[in-house]
Protein backbone atom coordinates (compact mmCIF):
# COMPACT_ATOMS: atom_id res chain seq x y z
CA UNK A 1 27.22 -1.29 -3.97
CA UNK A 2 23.44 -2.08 -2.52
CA UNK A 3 20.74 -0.45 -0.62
CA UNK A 4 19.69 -0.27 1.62
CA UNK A 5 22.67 -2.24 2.92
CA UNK A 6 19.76 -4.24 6.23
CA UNK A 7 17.67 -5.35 3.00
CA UNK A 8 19.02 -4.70 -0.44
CA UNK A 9 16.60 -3.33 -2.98
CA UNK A 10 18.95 -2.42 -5.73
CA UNK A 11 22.31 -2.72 -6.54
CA UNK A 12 24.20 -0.31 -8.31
CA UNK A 13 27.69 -0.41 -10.27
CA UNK A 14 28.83 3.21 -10.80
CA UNK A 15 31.59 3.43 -13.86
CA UNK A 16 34.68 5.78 -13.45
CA UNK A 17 34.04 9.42 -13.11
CA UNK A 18 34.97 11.20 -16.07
CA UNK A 19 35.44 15.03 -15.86
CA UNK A 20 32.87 17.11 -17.81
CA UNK A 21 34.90 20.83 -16.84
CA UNK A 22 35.25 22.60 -14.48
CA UNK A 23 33.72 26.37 -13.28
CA UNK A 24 33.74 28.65 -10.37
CA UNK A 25 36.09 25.61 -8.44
CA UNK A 26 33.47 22.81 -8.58
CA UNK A 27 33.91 20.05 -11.00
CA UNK A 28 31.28 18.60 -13.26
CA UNK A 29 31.74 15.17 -13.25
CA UNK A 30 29.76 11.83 -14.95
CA UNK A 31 29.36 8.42 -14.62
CA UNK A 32 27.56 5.52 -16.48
CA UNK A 33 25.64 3.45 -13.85
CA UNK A 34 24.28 -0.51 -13.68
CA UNK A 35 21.10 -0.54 -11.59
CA UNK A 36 19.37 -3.83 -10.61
CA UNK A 37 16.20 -4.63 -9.39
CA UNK A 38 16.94 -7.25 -6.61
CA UNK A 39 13.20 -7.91 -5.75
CA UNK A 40 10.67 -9.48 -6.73
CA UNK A 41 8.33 -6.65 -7.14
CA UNK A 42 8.58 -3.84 -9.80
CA UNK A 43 9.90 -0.28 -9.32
CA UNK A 44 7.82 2.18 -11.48
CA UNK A 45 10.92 5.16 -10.02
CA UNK A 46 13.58 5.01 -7.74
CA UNK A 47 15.51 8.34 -6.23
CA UNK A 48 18.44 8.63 -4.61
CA UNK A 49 21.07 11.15 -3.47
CA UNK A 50 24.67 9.92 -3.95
CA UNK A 51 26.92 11.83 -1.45
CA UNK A 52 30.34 12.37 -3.23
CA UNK A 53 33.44 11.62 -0.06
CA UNK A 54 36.93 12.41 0.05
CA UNK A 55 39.85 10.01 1.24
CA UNK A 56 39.04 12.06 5.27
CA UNK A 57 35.19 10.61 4.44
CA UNK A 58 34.40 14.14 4.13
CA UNK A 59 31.17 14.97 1.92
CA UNK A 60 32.60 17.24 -1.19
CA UNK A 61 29.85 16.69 -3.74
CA UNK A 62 26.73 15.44 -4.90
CA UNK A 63 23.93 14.49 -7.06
CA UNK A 64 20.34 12.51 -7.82
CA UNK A 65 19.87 9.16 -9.48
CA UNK A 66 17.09 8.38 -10.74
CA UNK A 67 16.14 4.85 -12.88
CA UNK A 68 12.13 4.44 -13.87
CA UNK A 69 10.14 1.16 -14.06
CA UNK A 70 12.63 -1.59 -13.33
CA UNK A 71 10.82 -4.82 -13.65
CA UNK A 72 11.72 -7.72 -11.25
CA UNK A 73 15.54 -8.89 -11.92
CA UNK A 74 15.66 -6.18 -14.24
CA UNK A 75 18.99 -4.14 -14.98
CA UNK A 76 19.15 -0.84 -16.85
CA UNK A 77 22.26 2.01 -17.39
CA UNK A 78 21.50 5.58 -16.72
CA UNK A 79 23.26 8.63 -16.92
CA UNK A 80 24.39 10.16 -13.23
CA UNK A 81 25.83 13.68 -13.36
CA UNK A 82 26.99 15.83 -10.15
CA UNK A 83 29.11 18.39 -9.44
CA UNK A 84 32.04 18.12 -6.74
CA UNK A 85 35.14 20.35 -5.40
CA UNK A 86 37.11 17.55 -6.11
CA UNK A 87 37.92 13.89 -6.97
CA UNK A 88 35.67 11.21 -5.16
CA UNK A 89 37.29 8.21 -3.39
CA UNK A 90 33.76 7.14 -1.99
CA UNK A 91 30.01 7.33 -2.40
CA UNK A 92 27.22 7.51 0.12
CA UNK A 93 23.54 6.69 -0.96
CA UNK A 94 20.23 7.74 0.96
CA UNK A 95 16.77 7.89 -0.28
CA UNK A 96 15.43 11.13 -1.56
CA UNK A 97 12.00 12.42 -2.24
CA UNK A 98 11.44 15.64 -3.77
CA UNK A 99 8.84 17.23 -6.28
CA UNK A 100 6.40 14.55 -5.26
CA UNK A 101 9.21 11.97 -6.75
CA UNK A 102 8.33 8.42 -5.40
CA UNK A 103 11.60 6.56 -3.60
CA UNK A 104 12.19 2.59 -3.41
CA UNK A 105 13.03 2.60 0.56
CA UNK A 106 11.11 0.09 2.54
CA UNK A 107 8.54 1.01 4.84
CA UNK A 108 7.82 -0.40 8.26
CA UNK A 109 3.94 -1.44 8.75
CA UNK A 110 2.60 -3.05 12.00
CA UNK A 111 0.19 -6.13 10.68
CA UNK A 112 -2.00 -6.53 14.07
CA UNK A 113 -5.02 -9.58 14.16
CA UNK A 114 -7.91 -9.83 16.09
CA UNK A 115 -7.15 -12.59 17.90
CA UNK A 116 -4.01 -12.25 17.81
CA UNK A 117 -1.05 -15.22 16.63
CA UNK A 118 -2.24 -15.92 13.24
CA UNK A 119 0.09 -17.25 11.02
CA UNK A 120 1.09 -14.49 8.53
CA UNK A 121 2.20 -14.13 4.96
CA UNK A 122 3.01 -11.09 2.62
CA UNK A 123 3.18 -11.65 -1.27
CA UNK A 124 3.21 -15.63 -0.80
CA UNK A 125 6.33 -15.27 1.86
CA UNK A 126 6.21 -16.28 5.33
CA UNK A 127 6.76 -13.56 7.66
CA UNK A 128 5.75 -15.11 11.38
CA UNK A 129 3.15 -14.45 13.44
CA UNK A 130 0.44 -11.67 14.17
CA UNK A 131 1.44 -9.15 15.73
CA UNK A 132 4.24 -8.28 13.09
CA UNK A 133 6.31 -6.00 11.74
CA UNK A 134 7.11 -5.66 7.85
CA UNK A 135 9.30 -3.84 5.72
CA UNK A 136 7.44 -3.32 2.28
CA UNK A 137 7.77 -1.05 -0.83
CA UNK A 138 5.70 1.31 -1.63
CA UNK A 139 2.73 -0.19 -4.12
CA UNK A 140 0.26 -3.12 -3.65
CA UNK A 141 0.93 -5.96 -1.43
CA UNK A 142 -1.04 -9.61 -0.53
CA UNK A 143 -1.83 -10.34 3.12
CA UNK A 144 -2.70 -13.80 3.92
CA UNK A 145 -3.89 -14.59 7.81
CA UNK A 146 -4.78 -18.08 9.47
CA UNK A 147 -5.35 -19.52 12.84
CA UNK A 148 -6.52 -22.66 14.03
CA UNK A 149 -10.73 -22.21 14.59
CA UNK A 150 -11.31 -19.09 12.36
CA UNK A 151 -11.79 -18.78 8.26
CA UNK A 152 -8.36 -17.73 6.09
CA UNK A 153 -8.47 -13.97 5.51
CA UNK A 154 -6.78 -12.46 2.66
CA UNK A 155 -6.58 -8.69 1.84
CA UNK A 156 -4.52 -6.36 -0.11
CA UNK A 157 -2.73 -3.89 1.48
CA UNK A 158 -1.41 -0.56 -0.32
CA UNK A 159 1.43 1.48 0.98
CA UNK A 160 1.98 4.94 0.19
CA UNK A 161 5.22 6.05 -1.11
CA UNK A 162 5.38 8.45 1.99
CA UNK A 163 3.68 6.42 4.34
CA UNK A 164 4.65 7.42 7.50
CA UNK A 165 6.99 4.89 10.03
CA UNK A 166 4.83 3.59 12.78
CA UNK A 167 1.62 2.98 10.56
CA UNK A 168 -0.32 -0.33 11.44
CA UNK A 169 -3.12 -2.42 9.82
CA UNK A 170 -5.58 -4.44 11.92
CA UNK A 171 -7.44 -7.20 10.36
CA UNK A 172 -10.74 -8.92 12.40
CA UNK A 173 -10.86 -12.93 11.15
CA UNK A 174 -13.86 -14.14 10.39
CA UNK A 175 -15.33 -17.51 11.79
CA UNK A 176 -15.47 -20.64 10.22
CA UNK A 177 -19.05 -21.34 8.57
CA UNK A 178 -19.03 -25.22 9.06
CA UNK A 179 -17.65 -27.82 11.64
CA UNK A 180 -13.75 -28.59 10.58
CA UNK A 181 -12.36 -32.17 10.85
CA UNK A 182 -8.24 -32.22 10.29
CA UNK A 183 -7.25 -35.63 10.13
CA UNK A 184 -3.70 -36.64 11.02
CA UNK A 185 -2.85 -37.52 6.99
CA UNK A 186 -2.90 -33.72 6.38
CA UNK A 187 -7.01 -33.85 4.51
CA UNK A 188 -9.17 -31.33 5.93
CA UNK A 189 -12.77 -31.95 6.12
CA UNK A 190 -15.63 -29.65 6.24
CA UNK A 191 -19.57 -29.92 7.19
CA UNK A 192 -21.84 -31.11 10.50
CA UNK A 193 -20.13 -32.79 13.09
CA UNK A 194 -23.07 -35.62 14.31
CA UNK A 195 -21.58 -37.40 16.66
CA UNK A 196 -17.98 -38.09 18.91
CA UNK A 197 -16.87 -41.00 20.88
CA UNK A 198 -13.74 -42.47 22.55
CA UNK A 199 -13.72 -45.15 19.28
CA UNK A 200 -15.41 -42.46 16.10
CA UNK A 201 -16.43 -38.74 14.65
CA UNK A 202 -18.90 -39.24 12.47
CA UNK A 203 -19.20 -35.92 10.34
CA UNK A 204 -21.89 -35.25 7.57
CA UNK A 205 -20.74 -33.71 4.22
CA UNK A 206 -22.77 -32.70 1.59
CA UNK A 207 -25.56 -34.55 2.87
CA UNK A 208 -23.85 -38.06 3.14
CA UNK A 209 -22.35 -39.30 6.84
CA UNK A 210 -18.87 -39.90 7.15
CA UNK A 211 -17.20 -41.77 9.95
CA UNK A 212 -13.34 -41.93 10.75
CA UNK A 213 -11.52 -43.73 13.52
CA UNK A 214 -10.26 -41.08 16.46
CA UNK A 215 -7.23 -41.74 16.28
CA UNK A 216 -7.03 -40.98 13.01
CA UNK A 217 -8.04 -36.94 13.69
CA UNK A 218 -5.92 -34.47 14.47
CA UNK A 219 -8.26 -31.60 14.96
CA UNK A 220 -11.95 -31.12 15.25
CA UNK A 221 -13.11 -27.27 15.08
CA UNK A 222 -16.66 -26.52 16.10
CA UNK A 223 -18.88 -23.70 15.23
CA UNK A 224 -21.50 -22.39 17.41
CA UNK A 225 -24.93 -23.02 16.28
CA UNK A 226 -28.47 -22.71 17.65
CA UNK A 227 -30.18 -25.38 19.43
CA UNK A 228 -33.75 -25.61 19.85
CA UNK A 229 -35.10 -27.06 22.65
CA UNK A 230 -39.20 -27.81 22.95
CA UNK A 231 -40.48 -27.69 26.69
CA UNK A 232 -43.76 -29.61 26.87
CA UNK A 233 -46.32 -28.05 29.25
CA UNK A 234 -50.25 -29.10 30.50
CA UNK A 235 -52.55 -26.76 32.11
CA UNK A 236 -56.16 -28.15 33.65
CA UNK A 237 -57.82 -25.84 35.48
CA UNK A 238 -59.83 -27.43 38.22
CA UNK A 239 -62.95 -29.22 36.65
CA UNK A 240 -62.19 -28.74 33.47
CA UNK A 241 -61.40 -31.25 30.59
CA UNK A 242 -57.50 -31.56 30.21
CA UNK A 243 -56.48 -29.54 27.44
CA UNK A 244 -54.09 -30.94 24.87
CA UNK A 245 -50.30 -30.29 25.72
CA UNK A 246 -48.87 -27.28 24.08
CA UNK A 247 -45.68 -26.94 23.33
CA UNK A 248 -42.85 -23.77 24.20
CA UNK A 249 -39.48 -23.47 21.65
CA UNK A 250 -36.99 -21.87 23.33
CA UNK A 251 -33.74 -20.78 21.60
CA UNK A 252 -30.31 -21.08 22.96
CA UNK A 253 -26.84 -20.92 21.69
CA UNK A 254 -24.86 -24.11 21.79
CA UNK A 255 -21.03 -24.41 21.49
């Protein structure tokens, strides 16, 4: 069997019972059990409760597995014990946390961006678009965000083994620090835009101009710089000498 059963973690192959004794009416009973890793992440310790059902799917016994640091892929046999008022036909698993004992069950996070509809990926793996909603384990995990016009952001995001459901993370991207040429051949270019026409882009990059046909870009991202523009001005008072021109700067953003 596997759980959770919407996104397996582990699997787990439970041998036959065998009866330990009995006392008081409850049996003891034991069973040799296969657990697999199915992710790609480790498990330092998974807990479970195994629910012990009779052939009416009633609940008659019960116990805790527990398996410690299962690598990626990795199988291992433990020892399962439980007591039960009589022979199991079926078996029930649910996550179980007790004595601050860590469980493997995944945990819902929001991932919001500012803007929003960045491309988003967790551990190297697609996952859609910004805003989204992730199932994770518990332990460190790699958030990669990108949009059209702002810088790649990348962040690590740690999720508590009893992180609550309903917790969010919202991430602010960054601008880009240079103008950003995509041409249609997939190369990505990045430095001073100079000039555009209907025919060329002519971009500078590391001090040397570049020019490419337009129809051979796909994109052209600019970033907002500073422009300074110099307002000439002459004063001459009446008979006096003209005075030589002086010159204002005035400062003012330019998309």
């Amino acid at each position: 069997m596997t759980w959770p059963a919407d996104n397996p973690t582990l699997k787990l192959t439970f041998s036959q019972f065998q009866d330990m004794g009995s006392y008081g009416g409850r049996m003891s009973l034991a069973s040799q059990v296969l657990v697999q890793n199915l992710t790609s992440k480790g498990i330092a310790r998974a807990s479970l409760k195994v629910f012990l059902m009779d052939r009416q799917n009633v609940r008659i016994g019960e116990g805790v597995l527990i398996v410690d640091d299962l690598n990626p892929g990795q199988s291992a046999k433990v020892q399962f014990q439980c007591s039960s008022v009589g022979p199991p036909v079926a078996l029930t698993i649910s996550a179980y946390n007790a004595g601050g004992v860590p469980n493997s069950r995944l945990i819902p996070i929001t991932i919001i961006s500012v803007p929003p509809g960045a491309a988003l990926k967790v551990d190297d793996h697609d996952v859609g678009v910004t805003p989204a909603t992730v199932r994770v384990l518990s332990g460190t995990h790699n958030l990669e965000l990108s949009k059209d016009g702002y810088a790649v952001a990348k962040t690590p995001l740690d999720v508590n083994p009893d992180e609550a459901p309903g917790s969010s993370i919202t991430i602010t991207l960054g601008g880009l620090d240079n103008d950003t040429i995509e041409l249609r051949d997939g190369a990505i270019l990045k430095g001073d835009v100079m000039s555009m026409s209907l025919e060329s882009v002519v971009i500078k990059v590391n001090g040397q101009d570049q020019t490419f046909d337009r129809n051979k870009v796909k994109k052209i991202f600019l970033v907002e710089r500073i422009v300074t523009h110099t307002i000439t001005t002459t004063t001459t008072p009446a008979g006096a000498t003209p005075a030589a021109p002086s010159t204002n700067s005035v400062q003012t953003p330019h998309q």
